[in-house]
N, C-alpha and C. Protein backbone atom coordinates (compact mmCIF):
# COMPACT_ATOMS: atom_id res chain seq x y z
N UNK A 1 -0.44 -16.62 13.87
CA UNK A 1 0.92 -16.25 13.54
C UNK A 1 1.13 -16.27 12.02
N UNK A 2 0.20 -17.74 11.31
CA UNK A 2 0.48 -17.41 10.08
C UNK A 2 0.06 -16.35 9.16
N UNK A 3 -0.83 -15.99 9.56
CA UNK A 3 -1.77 -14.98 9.39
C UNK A 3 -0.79 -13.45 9.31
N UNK A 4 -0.08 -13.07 10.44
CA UNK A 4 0.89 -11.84 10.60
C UNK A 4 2.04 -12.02 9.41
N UNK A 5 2.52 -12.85 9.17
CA UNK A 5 3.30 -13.33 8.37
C UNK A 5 2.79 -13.00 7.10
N UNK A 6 1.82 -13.71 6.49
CA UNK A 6 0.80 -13.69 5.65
C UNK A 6 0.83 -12.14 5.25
N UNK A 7 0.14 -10.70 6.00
CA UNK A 7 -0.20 -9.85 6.11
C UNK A 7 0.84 -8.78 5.70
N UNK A 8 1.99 -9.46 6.59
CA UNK A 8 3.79 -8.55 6.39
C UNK A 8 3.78 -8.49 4.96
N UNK A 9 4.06 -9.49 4.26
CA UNK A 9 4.54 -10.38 3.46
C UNK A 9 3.81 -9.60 1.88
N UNK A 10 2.22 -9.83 2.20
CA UNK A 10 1.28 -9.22 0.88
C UNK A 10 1.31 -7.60 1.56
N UNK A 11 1.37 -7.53 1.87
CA UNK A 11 1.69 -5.68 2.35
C UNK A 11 3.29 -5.41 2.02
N UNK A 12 4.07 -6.02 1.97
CA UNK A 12 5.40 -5.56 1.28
C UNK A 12 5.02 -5.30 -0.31
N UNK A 13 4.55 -6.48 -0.43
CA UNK A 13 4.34 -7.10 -2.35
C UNK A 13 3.54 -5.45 -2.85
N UNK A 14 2.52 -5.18 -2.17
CA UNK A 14 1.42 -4.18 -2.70
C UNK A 14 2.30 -2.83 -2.33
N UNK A 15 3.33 -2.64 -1.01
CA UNK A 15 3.85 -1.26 -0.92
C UNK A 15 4.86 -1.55 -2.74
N UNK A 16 5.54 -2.53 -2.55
CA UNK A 16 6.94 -2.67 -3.58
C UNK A 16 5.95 -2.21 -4.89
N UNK A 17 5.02 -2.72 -5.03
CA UNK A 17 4.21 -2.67 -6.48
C UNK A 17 4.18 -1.24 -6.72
N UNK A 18 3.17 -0.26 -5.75
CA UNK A 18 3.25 1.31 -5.46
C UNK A 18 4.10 1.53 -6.04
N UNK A 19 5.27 1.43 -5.18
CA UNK A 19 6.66 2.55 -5.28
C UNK A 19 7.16 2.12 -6.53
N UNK A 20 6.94 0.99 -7.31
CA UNK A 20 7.83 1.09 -8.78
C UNK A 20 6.47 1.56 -9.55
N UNK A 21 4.95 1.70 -9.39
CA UNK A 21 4.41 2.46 -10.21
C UNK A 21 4.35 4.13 -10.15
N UNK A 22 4.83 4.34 -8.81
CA UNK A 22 4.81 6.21 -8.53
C UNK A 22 6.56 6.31 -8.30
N UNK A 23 7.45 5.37 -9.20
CA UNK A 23 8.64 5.94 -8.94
C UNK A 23 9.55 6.28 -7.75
N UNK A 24 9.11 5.85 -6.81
CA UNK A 24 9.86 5.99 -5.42
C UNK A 24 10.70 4.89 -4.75
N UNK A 25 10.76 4.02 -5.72
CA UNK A 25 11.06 2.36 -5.69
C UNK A 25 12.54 2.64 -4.69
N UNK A 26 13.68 3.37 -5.81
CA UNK A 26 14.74 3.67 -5.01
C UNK A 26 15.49 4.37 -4.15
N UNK A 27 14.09 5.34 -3.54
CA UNK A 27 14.05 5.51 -2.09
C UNK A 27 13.64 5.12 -0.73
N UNK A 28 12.83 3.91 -1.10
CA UNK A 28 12.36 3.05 -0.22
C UNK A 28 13.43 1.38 0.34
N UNK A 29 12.99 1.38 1.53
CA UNK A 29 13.48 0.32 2.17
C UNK A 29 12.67 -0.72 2.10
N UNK A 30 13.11 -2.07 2.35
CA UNK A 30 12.00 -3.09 2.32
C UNK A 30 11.00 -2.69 3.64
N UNK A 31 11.46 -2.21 4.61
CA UNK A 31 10.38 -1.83 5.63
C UNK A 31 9.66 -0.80 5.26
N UNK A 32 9.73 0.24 4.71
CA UNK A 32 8.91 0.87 3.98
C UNK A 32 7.96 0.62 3.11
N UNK A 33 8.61 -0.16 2.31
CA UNK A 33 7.59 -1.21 1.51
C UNK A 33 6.08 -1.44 2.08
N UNK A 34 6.76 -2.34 3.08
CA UNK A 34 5.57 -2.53 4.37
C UNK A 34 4.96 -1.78 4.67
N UNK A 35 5.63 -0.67 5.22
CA UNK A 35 4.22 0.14 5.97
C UNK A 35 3.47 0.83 5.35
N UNK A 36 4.20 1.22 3.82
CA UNK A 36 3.50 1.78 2.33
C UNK A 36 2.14 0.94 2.27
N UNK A 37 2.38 -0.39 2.14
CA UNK A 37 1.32 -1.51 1.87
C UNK A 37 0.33 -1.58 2.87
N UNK A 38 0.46 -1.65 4.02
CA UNK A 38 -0.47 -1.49 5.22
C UNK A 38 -1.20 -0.30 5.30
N UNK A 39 -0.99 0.69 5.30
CA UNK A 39 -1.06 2.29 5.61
C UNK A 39 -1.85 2.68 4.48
N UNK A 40 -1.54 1.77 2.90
CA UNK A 40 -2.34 1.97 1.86
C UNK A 40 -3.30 1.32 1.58
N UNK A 41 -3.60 -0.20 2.49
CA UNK A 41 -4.75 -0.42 2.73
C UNK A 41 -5.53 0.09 3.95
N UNK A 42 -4.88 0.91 4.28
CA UNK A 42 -6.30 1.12 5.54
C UNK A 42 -6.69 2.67 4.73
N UNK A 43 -5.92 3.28 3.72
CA UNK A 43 -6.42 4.10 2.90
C UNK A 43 -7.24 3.48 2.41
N UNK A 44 -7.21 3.12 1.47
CA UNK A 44 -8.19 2.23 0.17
C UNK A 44 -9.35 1.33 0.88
N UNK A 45 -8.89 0.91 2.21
CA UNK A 45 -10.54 1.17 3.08
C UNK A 45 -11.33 1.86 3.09
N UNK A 46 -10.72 3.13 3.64
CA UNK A 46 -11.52 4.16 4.16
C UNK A 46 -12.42 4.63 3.13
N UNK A 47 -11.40 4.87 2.08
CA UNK A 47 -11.83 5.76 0.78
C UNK A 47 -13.26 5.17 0.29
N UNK A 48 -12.53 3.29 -0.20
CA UNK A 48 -13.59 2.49 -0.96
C UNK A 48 -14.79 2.01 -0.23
N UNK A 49 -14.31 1.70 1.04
CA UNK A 49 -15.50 1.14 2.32
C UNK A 49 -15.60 -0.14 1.80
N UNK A 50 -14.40 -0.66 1.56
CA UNK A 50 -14.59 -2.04 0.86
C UNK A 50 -13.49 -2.75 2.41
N UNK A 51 -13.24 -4.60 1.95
CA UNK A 51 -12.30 -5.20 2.59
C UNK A 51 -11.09 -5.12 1.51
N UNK A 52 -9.89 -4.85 2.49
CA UNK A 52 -8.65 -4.64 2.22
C UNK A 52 -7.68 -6.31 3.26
N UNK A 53 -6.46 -5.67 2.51
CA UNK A 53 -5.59 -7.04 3.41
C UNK A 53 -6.02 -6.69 4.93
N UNK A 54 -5.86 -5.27 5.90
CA UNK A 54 -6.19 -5.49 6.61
C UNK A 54 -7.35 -6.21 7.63
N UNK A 55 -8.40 -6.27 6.83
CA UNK A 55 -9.11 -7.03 7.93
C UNK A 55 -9.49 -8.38 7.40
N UNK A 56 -7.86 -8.82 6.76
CA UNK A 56 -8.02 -10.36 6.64
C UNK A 56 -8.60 -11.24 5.21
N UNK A 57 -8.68 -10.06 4.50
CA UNK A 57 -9.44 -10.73 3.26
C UNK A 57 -8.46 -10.31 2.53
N UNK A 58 -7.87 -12.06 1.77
CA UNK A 58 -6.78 -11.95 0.72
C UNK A 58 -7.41 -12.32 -0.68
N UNK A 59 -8.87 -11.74 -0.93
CA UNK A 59 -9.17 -12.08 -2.29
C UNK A 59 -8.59 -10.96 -3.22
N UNK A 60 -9.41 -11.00 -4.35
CA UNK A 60 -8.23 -9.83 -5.56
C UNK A 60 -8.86 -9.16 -5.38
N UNK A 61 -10.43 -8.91 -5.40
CA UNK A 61 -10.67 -7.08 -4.72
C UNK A 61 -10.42 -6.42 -3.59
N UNK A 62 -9.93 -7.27 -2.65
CA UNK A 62 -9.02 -6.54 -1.26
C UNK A 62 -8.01 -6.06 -1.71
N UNK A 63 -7.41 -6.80 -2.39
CA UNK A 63 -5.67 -6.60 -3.02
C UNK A 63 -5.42 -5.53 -3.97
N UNK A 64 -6.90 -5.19 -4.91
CA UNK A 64 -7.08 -3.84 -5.68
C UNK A 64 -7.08 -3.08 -4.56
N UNK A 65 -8.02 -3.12 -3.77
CA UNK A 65 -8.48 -1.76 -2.57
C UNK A 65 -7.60 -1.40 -2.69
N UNK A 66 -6.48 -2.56 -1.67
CA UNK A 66 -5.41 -1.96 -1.21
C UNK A 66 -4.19 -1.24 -2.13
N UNK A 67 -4.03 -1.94 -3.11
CA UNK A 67 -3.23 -1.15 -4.28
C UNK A 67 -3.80 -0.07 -4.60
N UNK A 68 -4.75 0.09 -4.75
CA UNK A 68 -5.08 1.91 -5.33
C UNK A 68 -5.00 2.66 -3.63
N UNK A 69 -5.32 2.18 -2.59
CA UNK A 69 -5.13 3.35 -1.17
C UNK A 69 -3.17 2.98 -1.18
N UNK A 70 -2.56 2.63 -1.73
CA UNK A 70 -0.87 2.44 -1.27
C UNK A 70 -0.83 3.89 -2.74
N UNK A 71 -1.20 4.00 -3.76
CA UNK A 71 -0.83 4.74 -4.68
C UNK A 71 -1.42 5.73 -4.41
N UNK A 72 -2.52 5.88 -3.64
CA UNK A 72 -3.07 7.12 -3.57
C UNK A 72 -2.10 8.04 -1.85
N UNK A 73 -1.76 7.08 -1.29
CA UNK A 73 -0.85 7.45 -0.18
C UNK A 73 0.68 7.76 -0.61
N UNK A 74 1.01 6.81 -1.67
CA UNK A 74 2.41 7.29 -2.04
C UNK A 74 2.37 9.38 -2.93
N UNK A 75 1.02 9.19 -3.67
CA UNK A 75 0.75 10.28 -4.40
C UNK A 75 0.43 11.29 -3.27
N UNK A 76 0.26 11.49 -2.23
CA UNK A 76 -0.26 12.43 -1.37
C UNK A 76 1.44 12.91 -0.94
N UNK A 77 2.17 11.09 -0.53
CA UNK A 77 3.33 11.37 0.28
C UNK A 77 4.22 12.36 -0.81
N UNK A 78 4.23 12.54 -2.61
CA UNK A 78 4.84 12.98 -3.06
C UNK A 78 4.44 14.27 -3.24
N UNK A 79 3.41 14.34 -3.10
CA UNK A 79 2.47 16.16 -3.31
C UNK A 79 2.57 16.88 -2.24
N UNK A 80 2.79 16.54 -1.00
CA UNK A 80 3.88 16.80 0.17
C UNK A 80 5.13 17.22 0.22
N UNK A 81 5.89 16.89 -0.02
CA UNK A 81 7.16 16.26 -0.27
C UNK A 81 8.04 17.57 -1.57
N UNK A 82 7.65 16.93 -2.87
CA UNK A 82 7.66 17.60 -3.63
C UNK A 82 7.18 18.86 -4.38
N UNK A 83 6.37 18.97 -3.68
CA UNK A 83 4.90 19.98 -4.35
C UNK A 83 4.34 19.66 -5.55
N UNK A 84 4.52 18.15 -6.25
CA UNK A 84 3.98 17.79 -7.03
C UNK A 84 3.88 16.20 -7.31
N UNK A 85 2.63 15.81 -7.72
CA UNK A 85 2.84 14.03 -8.31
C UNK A 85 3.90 13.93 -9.29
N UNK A 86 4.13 12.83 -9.10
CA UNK A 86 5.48 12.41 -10.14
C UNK A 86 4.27 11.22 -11.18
């Protein structure tokens, strides 16, 4: 349980971080936050083939992974969206 908590919690911190570095800060919800942060580590998995928050590893190169797959997901969500990175 502490663990889910744990996971919510550093997956908000890493979506919130994203969205005030790609500018989307004040279109996002704190639940967004979240799923920004989650969704951008299982990016920054895939991409790096490294451990991310998701599978439990809270050292600082999980926490990079995951920060560059949340920016590279916010940058896709805006090249979508917008037709261009901000």
């Amino acid at each position: 349980m502490i663990n889910l908590v744990l996971w919510l919690l550093v997956g908000a911190a890493i979506g919130w971080l994203a969205s005030i570095v790609m500018r989307t800060d004040e279109r996002q919800s704190g639940l967004l936050n979240i799923v920004v942060g989650i969704l951008g580590a299982a990016v920054g998995g895939f991409l790096f083939g490294a451990n991310t928050i998701n599978s439990g590893a809270f050292s600082l190169s999980a926490l990079i992974v995951s920060f560059a797959g949340a920016l590279i997901l916010l940058a896709a969500v805006n090249l979508l969206r917008l037709g261009r990175i901000r």
